[in-house]
Protein backbone atom coordinates (compact mmCIF):
# COMPACT_ATOMS: atom_id res chain seq x y z
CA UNK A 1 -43.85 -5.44 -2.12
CA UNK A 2 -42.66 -2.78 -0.23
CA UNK A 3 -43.92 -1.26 2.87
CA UNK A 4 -45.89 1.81 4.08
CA UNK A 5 -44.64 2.81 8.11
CA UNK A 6 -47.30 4.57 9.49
CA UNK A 7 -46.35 6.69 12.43
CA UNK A 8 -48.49 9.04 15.06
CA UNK A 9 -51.46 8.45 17.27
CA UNK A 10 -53.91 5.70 17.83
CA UNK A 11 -57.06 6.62 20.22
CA UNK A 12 -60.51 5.46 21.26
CA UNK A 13 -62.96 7.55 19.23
CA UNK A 14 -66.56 7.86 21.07
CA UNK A 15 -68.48 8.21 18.19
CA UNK A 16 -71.86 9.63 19.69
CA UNK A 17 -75.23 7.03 19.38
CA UNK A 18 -77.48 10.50 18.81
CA UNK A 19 -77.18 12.29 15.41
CA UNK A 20 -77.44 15.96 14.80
CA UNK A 21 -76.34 16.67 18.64
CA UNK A 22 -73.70 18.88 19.74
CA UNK A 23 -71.52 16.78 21.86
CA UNK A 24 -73.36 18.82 25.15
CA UNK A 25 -76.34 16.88 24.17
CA UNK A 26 -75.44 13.51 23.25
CA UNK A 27 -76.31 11.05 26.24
CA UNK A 28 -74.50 7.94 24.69
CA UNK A 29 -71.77 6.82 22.73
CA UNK A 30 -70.39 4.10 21.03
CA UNK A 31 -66.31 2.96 21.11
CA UNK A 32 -63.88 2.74 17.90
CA UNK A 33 -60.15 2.64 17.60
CA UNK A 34 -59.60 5.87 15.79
CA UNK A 35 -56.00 7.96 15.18
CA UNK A 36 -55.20 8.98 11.47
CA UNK A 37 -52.13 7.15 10.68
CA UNK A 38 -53.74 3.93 12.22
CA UNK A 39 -56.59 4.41 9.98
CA UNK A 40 -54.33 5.13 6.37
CA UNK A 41 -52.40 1.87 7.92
CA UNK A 42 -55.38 -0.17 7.60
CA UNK A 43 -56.82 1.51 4.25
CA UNK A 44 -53.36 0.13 3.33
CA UNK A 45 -53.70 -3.32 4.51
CA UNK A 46 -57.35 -3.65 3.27
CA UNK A 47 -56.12 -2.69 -0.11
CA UNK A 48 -53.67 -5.81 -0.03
CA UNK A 49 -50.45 -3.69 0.68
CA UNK A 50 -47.99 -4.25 3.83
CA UNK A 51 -48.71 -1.70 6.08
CA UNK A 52 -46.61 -1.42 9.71
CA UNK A 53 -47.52 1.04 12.80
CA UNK A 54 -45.37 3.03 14.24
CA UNK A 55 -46.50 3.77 17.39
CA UNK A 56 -46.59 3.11 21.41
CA UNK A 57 -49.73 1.67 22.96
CA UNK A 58 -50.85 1.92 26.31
CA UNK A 59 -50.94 -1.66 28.83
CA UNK A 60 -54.48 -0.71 29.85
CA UNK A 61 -58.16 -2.07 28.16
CA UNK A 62 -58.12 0.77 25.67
CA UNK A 63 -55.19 -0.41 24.70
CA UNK A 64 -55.80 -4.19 24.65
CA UNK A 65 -59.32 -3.30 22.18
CA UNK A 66 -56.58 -0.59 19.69
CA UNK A 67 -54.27 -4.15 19.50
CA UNK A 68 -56.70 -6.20 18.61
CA UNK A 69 -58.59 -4.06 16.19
CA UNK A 70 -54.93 -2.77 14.33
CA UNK A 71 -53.73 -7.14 13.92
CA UNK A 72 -57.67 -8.01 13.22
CA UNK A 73 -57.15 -5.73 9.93
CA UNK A 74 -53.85 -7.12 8.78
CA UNK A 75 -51.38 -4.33 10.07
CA UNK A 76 -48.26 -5.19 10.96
CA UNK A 77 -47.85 -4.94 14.88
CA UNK A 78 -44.36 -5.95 14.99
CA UNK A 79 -43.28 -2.46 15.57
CA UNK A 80 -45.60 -1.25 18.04
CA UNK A 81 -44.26 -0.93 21.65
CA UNK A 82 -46.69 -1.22 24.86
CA UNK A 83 -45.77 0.93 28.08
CA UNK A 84 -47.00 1.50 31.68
CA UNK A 85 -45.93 4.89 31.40
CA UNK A 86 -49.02 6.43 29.49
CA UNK A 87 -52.81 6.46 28.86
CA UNK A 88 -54.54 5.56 25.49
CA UNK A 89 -55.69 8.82 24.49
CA UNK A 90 -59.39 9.86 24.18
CA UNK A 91 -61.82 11.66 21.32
CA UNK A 92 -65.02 12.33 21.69
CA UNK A 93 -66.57 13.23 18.38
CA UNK A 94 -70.16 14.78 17.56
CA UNK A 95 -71.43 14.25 13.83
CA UNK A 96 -74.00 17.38 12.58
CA UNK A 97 -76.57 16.56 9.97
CA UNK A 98 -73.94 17.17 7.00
CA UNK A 99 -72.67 14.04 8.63
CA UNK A 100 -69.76 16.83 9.24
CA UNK A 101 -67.52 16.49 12.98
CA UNK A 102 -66.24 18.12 16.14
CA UNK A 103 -63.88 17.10 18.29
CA UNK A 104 -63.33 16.96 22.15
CA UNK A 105 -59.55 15.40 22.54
CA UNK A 106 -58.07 14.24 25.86
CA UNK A 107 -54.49 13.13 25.35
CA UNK A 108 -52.34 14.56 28.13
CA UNK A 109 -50.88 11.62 28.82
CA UNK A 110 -50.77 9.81 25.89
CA UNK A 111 -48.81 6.65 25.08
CA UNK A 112 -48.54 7.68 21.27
CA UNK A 113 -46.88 10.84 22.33
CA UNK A 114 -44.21 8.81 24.63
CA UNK A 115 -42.79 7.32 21.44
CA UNK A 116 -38.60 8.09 21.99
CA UNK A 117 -36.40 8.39 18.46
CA UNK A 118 -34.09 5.66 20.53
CA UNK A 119 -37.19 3.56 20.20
CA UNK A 120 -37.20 3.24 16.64
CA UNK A 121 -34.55 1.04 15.00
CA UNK A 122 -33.18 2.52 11.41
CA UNK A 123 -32.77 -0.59 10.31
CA UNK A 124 -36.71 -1.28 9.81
CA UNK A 125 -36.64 0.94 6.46
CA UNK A 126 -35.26 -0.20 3.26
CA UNK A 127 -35.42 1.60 0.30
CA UNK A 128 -38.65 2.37 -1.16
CA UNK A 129 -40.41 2.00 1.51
CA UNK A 130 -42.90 4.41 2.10
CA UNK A 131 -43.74 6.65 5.82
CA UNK A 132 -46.47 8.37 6.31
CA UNK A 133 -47.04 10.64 9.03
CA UNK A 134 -49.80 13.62 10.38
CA UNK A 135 -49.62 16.39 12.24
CA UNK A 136 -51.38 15.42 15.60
CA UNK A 137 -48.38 13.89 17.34
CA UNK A 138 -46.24 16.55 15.92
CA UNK A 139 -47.00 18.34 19.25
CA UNK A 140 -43.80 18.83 21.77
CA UNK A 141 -43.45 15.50 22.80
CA UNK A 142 -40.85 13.04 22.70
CA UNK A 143 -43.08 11.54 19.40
CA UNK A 144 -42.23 14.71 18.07
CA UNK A 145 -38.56 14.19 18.08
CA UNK A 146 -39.16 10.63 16.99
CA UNK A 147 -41.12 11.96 13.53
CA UNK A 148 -37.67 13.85 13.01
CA UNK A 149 -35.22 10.51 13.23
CA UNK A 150 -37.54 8.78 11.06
CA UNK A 151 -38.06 11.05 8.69
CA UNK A 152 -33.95 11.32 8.53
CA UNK A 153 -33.91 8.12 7.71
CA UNK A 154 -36.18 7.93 5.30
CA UNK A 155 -34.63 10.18 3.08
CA UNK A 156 -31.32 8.78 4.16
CA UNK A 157 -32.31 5.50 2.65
CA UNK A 158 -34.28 7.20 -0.25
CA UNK A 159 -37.56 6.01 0.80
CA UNK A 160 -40.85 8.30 -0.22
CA UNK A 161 -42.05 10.37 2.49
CA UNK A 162 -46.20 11.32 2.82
CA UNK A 163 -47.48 14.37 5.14
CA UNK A 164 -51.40 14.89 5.59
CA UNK A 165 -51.65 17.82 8.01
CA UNK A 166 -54.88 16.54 9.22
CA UNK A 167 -55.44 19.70 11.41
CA UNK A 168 -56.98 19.26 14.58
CA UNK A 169 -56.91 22.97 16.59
CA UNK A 170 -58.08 21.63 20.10
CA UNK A 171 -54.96 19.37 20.47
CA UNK A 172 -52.50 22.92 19.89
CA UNK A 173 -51.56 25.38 22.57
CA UNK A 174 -52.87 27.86 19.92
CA UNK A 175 -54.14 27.94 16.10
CA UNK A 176 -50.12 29.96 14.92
CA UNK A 177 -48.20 27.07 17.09
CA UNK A 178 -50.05 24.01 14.90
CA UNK A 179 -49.72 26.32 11.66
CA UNK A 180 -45.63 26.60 11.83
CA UNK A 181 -45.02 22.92 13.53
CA UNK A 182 -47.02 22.07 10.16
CA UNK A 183 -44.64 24.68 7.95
CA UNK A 184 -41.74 23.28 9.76
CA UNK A 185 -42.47 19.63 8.49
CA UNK A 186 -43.87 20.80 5.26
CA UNK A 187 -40.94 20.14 3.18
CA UNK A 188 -39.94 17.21 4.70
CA UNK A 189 -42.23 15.44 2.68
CA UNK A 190 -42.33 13.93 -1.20
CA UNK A 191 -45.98 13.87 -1.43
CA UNK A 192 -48.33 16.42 0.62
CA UNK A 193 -52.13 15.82 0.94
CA UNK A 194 -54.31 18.85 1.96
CA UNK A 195 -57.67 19.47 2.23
CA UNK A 196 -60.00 22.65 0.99
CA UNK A 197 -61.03 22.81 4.89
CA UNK A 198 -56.91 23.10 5.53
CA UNK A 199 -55.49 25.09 2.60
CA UNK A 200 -55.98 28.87 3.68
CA UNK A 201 -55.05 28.28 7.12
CA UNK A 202 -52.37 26.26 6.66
CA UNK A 203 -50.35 28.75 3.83
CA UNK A 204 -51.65 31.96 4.87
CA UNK A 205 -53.51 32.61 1.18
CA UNK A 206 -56.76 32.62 0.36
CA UNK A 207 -56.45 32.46 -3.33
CA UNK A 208 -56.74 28.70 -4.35
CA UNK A 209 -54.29 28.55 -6.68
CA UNK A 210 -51.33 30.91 -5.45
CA UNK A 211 -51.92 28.40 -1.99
CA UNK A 212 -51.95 25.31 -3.81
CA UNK A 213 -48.48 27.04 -5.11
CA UNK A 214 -46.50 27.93 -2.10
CA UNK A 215 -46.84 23.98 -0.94
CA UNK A 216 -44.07 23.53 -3.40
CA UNK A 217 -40.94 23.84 -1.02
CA UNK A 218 -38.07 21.59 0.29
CA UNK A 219 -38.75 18.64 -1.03
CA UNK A 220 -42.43 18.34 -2.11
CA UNK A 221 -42.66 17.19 -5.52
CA UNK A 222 -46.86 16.37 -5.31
CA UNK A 223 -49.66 17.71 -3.63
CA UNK A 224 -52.68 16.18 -3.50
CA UNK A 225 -55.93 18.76 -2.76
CA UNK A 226 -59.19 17.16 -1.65
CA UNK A 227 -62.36 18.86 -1.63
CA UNK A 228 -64.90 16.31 0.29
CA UNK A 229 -67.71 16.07 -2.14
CA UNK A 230 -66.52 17.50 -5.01
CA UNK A 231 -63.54 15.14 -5.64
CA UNK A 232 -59.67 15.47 -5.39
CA UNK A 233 -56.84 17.11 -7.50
CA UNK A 234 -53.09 16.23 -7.65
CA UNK A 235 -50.58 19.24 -8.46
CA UNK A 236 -47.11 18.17 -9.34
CA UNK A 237 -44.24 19.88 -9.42
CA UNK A 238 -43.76 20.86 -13.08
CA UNK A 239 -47.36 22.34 -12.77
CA UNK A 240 -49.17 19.75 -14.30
CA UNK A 241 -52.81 19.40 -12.50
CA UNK A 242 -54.85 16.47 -12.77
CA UNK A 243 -58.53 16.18 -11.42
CA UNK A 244 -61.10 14.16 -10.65
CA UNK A 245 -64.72 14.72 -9.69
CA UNK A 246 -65.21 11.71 -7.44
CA UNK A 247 -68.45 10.07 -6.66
CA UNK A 248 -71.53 10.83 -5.04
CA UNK A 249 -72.97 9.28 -1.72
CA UNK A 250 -75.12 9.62 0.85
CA UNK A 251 -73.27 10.94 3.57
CA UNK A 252 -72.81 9.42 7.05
CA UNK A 253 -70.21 10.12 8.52
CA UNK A 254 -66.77 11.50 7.21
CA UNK A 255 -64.78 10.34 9.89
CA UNK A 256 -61.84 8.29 8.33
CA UNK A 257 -62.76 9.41 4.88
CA UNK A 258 -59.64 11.50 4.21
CA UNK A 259 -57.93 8.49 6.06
CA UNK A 260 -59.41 5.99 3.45
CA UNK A 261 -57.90 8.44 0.56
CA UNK A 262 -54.86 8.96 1.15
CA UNK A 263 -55.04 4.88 2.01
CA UNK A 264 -55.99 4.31 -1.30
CA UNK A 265 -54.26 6.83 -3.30
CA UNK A 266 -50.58 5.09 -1.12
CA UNK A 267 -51.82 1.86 -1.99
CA UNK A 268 -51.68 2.79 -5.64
CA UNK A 269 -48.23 3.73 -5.96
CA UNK A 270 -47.41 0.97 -4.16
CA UNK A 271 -48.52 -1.67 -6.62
CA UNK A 272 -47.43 0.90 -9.35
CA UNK A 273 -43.52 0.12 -8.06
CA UNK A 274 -43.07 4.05 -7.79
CA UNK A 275 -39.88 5.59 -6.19
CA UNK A 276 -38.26 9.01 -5.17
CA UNK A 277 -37.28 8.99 -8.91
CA UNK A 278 -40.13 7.94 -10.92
CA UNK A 279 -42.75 9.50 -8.79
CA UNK A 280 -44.08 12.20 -10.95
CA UNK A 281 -43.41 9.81 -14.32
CA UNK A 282 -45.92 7.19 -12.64
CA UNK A 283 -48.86 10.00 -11.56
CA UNK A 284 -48.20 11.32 -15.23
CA UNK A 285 -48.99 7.64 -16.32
CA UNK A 286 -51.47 6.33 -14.22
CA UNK A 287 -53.12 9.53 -12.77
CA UNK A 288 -56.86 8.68 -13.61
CA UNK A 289 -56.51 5.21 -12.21
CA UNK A 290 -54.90 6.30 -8.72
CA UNK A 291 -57.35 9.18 -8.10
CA UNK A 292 -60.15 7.23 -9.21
CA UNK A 293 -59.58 4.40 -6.47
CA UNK A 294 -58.88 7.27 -3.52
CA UNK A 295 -61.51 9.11 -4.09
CA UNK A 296 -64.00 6.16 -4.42
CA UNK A 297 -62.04 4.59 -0.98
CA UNK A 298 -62.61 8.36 1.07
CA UNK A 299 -66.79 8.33 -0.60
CA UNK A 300 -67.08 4.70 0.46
CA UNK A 301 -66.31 5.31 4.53
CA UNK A 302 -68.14 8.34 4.60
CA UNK A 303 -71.08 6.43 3.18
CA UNK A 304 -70.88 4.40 6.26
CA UNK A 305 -71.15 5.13 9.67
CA UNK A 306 -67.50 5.00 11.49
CA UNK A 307 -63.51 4.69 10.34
CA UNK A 308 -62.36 1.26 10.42
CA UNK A 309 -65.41 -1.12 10.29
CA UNK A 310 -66.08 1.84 6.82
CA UNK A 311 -62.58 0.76 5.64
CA UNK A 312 -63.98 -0.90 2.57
CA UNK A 313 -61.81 -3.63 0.75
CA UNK A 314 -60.06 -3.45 -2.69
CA UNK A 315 -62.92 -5.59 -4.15
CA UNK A 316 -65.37 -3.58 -2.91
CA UNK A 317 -63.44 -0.30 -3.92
CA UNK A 318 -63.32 -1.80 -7.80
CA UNK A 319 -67.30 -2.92 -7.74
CA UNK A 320 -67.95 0.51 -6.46
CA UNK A 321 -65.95 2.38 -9.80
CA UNK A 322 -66.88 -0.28 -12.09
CA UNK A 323 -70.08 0.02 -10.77
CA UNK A 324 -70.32 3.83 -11.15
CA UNK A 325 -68.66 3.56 -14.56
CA UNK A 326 -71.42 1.66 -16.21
CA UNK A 327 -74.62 3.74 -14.92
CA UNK A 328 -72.62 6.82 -16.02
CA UNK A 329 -72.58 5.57 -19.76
């Protein structure tokens, strides 16, 4: 099988012990490894796929507990680098009674963002591997420059190429500087996810459609549009659209749910043998199948309390739609 890189951030989330609190009010916390990419790389390996992090981790405790929480999952560490030089960064994160979040980010000196392109060897990626990548790191920063090399050699090598945005405004100088570093990368990528919360801002366009439209540049050839409660969508380039309502759950927490989606909908076309070529053939195919098991993988963590210990497995995942399947009939 081939593999998924995963490349950006991994953090300490404080996930706060008090519900309904703004983050002024919460007296206690509790620690998680957190960071998008690390999450989607261990949706990936939950699923039974080879996932591999991209990444460099501080040598403090933080980044002792982010080791041993990314190899305890099954995610390739092989590729991760440790350094003095940095600090594992920091997020606090308050949860309101929609089981919706805020964030409170201190990453200054991150590790993650240390990451140099001489770091990363080419020779790592063969084709049809897959890289997926966020905006978070895509912040000036020697990561930055790093995202660029590997995404060079991705489609050097012809491997497929994922971008969530997974816009986080308190990590930018200012709201316009996130919103072009995100155009800039854009059509870098095969396959874009993007969230209802993300569209507008993100293209500039308030009409759904005409937004979901404009995504289509470079070398995007599928977007995938979530909308939290209410399911998912993929838009392919020939301006097919397929949807799916998703599932209903109780609501704890959606931190990591996106994470888990876009971990399950990779995962998919992964054991679906899909390339640069036969991309939109395969999500033609087997469209029902992969948004079925994304969208049940993002309701399943936010049914849950947390991102990783939420990251439910591929059993789980299939009991959950088989499950769902049968009291719907």
């Amino acid at each position: 099988m081939k593999k998924v890189f995963c490349i950006g951030e991994t953090l300490i989330d404080f996930i706060p012990v008090q519900k309904n609190k703004p983050l002024k009010e919460v007296s206690g916390f509790e620690r998680v490894a957190g960071g998008a990419p690390m999450n989607v790389a261990i949706a990936i390996a939950k699923y039974g796929g080879h996932s591999v992090m991209l990444t460099k981790v501080a040598n403090d405790h933080f980044g002792d507990f982010l080791m041993d929480v990314i190899k305890e999952n099954g995610v390739d560490t092989s590729s991760i680098i440790r350094t003095d030089e940095g600090e594992t960064g920091l997020a606090f994160v308050s949860v309101d009674k929609h089981g919706e979040r805020s964030f409170n980010f201190y990453r200054e000196n991150a590790a993650d963002l240390m990451l140099t392109p001489q770091e990363v060897k080419s020779d790592l990626f063969t084709t049809g591997d897959f890289l997926h990548f966020c905006s978070v790191d895509l912040i000036e920063s020697p990561m930055k420059q790093t995202h660029k090399k590997v995404i060079d050699d991705f489609r050097e090598i012809g491997g497929i190429i994922s971008f969530d945005p997974n816009v986080r405004l308190p990590l930018w100088p200012d709201a316009e500087s996130c919103r072009q570093t995100i155009l800039q990368f854009l059509p870098l990528a095969d396959l874009v996810k993007v969230s209802d919360e993300e569209l507008a801002f993100i293209t500039g366009i308030e009409e759904e459609k005409s937004a979901i439209a404009s995504l289509f540049v470079g070398n995007v050839k599928v977007v995938v549009y979530t909308k939290g409660s209410d399911g998912a969508s993929i838009y392919l380039e020939d301006g097919v659209e397929y949807e799916d309502e998703g599932f209903k759950v109780t609501v704890a927490d959606t931190t990591g749910a996106g994470d888990a989606f876009i971990g399950g909908f990779l995962s998919e076309l992964l054991l679906l043998g899909v390339t640069t070529e036969n991309l939109c053939e395969k999500i033609h195919e087997y469209h029902q199948q992969i948004l079925a098991f994304a969208n049940a993988s993002g309701a399943l963590t936010a049914s849950v309390k947390g991102a990783i210990q939420a990251a439910p497995s591929r059993r789980h995942v299939m009991n959950f739609i088989n499950t769902q399947v049968r009291n719907n009939k």
